[in-house]
PDB file of N, CA and C in Angstrom:
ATOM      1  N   UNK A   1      -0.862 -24.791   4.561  1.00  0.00           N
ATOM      2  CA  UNK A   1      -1.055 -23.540   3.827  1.00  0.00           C
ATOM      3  C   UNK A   1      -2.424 -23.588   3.158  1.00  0.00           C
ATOM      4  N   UNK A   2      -3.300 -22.248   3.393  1.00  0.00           N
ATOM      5  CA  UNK A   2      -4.406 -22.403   2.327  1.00  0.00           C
ATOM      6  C   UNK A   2      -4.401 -22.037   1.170  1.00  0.00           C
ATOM      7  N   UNK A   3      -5.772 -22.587   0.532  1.00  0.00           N
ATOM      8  CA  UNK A   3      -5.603 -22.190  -1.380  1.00  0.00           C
ATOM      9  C   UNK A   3      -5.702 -20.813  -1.271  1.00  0.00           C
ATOM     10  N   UNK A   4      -5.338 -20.361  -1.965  1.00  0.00           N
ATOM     11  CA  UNK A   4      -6.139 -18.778  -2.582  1.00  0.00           C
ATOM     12  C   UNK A   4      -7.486 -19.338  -3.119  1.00  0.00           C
ATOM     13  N   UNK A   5      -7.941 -18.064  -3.051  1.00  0.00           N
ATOM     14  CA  UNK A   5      -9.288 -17.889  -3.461  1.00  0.00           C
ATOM     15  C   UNK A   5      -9.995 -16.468  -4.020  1.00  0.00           C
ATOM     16  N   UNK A   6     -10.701 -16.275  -4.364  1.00  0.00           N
ATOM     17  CA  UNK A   6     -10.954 -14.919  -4.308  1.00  0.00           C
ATOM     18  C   UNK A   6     -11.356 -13.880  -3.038  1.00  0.00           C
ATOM     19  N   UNK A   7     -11.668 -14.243  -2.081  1.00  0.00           N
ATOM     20  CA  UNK A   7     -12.031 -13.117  -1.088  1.00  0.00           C
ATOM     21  C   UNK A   7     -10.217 -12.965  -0.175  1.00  0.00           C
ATOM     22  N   UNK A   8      -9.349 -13.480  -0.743  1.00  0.00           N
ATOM     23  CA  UNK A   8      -8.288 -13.573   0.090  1.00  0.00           C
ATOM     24  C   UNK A   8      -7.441 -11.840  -0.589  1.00  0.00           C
ATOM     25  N   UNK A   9      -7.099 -11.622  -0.237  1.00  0.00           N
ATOM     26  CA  UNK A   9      -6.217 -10.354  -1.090  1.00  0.00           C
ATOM     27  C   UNK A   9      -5.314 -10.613  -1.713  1.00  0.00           C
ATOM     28  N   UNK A  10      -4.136  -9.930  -2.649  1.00  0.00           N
ATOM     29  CA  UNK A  10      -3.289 -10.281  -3.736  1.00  0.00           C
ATOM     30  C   UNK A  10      -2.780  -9.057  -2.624  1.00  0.00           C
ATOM     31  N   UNK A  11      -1.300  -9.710  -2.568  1.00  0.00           N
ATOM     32  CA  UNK A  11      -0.240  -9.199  -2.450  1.00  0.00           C
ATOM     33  C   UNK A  11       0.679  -8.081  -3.343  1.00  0.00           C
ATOM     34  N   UNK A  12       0.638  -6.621  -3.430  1.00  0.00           N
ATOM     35  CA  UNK A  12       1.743  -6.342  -4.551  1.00  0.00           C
ATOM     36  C   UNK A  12       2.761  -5.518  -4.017  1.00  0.00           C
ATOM     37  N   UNK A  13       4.082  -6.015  -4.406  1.00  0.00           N
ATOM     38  CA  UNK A  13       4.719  -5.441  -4.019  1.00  0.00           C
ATOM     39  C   UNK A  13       5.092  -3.721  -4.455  1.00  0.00           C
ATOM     40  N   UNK A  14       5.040  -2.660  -3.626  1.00  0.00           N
ATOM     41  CA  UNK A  14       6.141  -1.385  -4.431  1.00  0.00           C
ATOM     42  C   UNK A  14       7.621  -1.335  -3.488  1.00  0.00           C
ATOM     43  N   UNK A  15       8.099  -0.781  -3.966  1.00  0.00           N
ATOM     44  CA  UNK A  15       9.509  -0.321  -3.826  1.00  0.00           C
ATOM     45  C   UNK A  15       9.703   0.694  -2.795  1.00  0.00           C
ATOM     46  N   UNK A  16       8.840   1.611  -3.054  1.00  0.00           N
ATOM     47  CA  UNK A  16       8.449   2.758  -2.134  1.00  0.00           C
ATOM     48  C   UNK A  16       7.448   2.738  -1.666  1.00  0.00           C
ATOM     49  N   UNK A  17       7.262   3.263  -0.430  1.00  0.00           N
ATOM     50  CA  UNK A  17       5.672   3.156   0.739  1.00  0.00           C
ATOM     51  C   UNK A  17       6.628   4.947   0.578  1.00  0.00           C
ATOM     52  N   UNK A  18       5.306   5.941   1.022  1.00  0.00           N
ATOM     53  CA  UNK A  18       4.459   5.602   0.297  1.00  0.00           C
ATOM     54  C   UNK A  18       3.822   5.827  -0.539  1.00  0.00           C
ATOM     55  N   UNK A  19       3.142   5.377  -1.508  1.00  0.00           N
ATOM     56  CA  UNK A  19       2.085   5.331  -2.735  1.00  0.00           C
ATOM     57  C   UNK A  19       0.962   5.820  -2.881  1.00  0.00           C
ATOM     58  N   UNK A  20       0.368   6.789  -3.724  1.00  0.00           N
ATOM     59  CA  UNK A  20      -0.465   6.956  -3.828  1.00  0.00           C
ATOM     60  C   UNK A  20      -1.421   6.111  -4.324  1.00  0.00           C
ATOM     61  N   UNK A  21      -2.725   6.305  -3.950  1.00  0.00           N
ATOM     62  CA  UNK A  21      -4.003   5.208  -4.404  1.00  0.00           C
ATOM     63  C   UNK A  21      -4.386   5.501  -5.706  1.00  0.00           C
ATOM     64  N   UNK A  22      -4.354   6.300  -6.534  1.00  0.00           N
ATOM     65  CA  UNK A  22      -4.743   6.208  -7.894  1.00  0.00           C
ATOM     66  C   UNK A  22      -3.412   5.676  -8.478  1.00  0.00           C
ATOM     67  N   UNK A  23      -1.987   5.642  -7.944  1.00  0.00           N
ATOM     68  CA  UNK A  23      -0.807   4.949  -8.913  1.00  0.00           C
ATOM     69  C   UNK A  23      -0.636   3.553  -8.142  1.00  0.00           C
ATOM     70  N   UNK A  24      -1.583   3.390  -7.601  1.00  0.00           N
ATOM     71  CA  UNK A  24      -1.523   1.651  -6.536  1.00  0.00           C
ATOM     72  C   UNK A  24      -2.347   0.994  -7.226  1.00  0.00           C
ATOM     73  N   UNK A  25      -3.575   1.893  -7.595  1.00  0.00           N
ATOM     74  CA  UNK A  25      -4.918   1.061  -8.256  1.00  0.00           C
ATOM     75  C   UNK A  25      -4.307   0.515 -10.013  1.00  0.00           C
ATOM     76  N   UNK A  26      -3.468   1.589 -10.484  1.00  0.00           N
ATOM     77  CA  UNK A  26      -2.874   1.101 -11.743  1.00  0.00           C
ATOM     78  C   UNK A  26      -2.038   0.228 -11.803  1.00  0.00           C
ATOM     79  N   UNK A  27      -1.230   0.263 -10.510  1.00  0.00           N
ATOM     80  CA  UNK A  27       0.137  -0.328 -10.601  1.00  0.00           C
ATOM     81  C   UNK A  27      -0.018  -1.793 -10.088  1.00  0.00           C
ATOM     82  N   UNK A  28      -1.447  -2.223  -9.172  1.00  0.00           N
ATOM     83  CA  UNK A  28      -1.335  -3.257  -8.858  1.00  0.00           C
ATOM     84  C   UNK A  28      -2.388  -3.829  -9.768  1.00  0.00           C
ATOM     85  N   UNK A  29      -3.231  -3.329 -11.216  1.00  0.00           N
ATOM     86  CA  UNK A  29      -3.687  -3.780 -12.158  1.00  0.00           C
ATOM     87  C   UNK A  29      -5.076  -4.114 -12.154  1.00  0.00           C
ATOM     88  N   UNK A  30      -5.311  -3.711 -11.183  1.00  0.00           N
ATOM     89  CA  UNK A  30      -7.289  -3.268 -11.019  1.00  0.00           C
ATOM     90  C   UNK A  30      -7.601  -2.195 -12.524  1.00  0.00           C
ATOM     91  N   UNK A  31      -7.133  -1.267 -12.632  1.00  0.00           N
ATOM     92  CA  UNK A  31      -7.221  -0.046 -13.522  1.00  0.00           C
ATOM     93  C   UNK A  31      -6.188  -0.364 -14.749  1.00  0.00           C
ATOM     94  N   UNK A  32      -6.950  -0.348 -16.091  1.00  0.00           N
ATOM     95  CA  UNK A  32      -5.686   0.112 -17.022  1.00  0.00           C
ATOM     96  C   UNK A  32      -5.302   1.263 -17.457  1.00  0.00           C
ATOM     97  N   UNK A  33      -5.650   2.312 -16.739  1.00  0.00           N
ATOM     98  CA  UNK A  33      -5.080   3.653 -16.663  1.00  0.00           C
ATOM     99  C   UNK A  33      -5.097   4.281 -15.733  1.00  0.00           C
ATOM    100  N   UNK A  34      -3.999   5.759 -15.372  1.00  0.00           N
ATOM    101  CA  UNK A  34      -4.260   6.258 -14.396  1.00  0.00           C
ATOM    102  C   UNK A  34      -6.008   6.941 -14.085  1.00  0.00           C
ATOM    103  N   UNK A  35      -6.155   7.384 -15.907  1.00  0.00           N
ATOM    104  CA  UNK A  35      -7.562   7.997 -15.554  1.00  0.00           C
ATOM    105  C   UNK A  35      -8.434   7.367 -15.066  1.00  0.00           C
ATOM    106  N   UNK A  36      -8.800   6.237 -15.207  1.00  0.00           N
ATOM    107  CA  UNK A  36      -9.897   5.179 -14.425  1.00  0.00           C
ATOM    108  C   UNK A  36      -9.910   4.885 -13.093  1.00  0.00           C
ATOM    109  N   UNK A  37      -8.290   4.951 -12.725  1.00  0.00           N
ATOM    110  CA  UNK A  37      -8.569   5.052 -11.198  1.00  0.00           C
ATOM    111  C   UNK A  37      -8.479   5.959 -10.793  1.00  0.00           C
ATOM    112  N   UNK A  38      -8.663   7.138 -11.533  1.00  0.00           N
ATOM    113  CA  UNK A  38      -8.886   8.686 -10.478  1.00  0.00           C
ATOM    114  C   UNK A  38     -10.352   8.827 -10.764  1.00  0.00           C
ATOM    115  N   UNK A  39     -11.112   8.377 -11.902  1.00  0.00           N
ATOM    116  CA  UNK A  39     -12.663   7.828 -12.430  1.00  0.00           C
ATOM    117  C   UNK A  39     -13.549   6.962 -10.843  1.00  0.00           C
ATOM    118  N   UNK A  40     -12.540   5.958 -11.044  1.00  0.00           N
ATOM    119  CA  UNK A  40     -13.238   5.040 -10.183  1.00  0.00           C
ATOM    120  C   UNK A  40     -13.200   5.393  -8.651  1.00  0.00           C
ATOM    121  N   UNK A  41     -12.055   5.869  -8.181  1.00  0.00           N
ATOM    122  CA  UNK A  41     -12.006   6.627  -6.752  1.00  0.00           C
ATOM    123  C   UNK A  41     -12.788   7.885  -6.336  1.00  0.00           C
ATOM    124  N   UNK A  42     -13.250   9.128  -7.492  1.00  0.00           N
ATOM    125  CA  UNK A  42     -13.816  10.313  -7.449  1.00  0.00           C
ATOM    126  C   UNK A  42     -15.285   9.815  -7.219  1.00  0.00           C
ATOM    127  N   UNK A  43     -15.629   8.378  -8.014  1.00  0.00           N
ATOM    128  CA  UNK A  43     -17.144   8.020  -7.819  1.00  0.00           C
ATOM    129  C   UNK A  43     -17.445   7.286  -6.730  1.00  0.00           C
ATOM    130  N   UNK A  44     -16.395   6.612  -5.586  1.00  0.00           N
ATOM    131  CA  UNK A  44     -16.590   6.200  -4.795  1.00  0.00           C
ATOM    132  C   UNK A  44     -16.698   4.788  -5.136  1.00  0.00           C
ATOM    133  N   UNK A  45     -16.012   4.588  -5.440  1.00  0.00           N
ATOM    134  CA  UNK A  45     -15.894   2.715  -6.153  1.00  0.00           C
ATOM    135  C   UNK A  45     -14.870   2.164  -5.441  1.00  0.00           C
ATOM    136  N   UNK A  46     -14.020   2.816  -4.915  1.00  0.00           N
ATOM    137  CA  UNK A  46     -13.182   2.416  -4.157  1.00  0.00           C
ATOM    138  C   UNK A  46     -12.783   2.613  -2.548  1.00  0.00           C
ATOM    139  N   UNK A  47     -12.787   1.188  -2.421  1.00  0.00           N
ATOM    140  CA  UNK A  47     -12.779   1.199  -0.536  1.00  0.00           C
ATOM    141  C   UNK A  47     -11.137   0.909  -0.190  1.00  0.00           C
ATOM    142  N   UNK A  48     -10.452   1.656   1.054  1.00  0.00           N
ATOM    143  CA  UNK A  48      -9.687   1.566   1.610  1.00  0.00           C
ATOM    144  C   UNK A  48      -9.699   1.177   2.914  1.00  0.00           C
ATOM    145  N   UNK A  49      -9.204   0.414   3.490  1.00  0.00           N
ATOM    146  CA  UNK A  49      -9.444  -0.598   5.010  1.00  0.00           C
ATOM    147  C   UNK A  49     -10.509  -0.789   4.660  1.00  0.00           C
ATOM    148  N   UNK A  50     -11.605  -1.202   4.067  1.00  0.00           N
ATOM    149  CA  UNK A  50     -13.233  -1.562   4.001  1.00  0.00           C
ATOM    150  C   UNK A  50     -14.077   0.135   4.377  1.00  0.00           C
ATOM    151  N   UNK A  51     -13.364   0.943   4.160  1.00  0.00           N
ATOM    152  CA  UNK A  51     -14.071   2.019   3.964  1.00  0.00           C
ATOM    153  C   UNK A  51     -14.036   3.039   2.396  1.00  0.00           C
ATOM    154  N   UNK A  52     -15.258   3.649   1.891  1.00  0.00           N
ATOM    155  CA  UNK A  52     -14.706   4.594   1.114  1.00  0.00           C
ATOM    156  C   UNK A  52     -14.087   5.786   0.717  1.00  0.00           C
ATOM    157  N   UNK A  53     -13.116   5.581   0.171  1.00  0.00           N
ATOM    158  CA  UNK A  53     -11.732   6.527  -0.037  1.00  0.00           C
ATOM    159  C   UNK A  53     -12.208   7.775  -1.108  1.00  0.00           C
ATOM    160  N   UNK A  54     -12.527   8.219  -1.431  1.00  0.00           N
ATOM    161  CA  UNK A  54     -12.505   9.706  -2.677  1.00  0.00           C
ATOM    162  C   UNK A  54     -11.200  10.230  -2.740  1.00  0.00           C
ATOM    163  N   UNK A  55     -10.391  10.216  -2.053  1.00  0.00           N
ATOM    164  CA  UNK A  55      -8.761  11.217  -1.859  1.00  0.00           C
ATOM    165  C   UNK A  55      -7.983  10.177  -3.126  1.00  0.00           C
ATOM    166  N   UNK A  56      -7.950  10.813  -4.424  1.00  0.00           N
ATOM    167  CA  UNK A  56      -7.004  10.047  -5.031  1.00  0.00           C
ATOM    168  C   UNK A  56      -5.284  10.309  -5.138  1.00  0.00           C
ATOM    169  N   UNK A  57      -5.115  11.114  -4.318  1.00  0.00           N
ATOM    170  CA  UNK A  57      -3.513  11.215  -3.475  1.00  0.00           C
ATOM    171  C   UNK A  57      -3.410  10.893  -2.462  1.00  0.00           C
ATOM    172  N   UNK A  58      -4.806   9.856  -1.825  1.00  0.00           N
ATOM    173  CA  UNK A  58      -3.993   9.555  -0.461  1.00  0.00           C
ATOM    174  C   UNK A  58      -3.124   8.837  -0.336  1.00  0.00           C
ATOM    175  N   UNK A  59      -2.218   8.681   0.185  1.00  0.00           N
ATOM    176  CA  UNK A  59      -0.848   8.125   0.345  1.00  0.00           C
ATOM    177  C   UNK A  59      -1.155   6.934   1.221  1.00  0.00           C
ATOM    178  N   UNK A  60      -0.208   5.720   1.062  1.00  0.00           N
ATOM    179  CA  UNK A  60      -1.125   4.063   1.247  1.00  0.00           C
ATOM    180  C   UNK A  60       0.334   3.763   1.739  1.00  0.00           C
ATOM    181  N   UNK A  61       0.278   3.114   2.930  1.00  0.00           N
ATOM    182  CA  UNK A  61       1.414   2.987   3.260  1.00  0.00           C
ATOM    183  C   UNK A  61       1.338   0.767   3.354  1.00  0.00           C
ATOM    184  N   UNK A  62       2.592  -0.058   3.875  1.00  0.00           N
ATOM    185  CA  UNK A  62       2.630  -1.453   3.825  1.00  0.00           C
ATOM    186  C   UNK A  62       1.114  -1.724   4.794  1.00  0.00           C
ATOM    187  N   UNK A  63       0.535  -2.698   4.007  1.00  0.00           N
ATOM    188  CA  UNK A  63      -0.621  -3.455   4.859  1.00  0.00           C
ATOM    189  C   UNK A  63      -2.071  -2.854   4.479  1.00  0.00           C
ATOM    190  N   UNK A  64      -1.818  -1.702   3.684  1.00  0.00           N
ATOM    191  CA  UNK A  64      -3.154  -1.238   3.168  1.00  0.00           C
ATOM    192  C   UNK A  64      -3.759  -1.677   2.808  1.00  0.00           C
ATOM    193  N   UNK A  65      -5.168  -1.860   2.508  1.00  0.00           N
ATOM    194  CA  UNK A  65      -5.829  -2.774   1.334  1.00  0.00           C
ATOM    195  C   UNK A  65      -7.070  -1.822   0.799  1.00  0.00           C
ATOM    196  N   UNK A  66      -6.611  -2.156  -0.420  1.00  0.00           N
ATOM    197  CA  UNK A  66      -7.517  -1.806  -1.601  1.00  0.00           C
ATOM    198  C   UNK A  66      -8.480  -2.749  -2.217  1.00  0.00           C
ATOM    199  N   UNK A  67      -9.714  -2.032  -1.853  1.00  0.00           N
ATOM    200  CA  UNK A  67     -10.593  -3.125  -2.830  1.00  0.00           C
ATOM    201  C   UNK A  67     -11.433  -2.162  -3.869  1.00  0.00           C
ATOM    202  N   UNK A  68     -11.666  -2.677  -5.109  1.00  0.00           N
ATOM    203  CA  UNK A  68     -12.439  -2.525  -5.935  1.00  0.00           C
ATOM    204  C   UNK A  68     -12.509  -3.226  -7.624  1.00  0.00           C
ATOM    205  N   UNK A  69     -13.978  -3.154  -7.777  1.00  0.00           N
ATOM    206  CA  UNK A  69     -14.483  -4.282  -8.526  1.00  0.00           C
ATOM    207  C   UNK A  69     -14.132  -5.754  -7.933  1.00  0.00           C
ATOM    208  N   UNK A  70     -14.691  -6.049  -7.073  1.00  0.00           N
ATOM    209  CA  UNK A  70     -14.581  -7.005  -6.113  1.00  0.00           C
ATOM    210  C   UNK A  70     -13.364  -7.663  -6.104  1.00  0.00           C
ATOM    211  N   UNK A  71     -12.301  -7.023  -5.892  1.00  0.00           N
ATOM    212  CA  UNK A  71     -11.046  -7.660  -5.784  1.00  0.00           C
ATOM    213  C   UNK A  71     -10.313  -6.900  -5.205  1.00  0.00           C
ATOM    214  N   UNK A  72      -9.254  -7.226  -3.798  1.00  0.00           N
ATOM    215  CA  UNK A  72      -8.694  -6.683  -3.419  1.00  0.00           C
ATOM    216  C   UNK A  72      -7.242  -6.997  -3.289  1.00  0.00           C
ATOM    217  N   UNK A  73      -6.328  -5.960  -3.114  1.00  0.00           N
ATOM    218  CA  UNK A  73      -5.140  -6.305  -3.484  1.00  0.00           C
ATOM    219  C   UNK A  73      -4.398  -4.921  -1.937  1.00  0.00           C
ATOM    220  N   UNK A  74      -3.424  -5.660  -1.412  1.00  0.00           N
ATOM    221  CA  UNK A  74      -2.591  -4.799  -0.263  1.00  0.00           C
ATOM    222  C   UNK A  74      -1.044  -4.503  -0.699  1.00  0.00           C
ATOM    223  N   UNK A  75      -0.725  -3.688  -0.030  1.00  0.00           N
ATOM    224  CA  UNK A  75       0.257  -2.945  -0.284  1.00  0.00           C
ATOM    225  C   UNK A  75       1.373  -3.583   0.539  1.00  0.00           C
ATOM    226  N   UNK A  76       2.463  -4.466   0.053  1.00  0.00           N
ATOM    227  CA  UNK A  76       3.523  -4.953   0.320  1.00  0.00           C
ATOM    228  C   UNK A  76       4.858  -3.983   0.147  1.00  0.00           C
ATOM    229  N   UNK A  77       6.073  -4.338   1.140  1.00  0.00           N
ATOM    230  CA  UNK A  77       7.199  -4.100   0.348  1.00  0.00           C
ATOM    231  C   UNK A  77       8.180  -4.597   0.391  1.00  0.00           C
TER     232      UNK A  77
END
């Protein structure tokens, strides 16, 4: 098994797929509010599959990955 590290992604689990990306960016703790991640997604701070996302209702289904402020975290369930 390898270490973690930082370029590896964080796993988070939701309950429901699927999720929107401004309540994914809060919920998996990149953002401490919803407003920052509708802030940080409207300015383009945030990449989805390694591309940038602006849609802060897009809906994120298992295996997604979110990155921003150099940390990325995917959508488990």
């Amino acid at each position: 098994m390898t270490q973690p590290n930082s370029s590896e992604p964080r796993y988070v689990v939701v309950t429901q797929t699927p999720i929107e990306l401004c309540q994914f960016l809060k919920f998996g703790g990149l953002t401490d509010s919803g407003g920052k991640a509708k802030q940080a997604i409207s300015d383009g701070q945030v990449l989805l599959n390694g591309a940038v996302e602006t849609r802060k209702g897009k809906k994120l289904a298992a295996g997604d990955r979110v990155t921003f402020a150099g940390q990325t975290i995917m959508v488990a369930n």
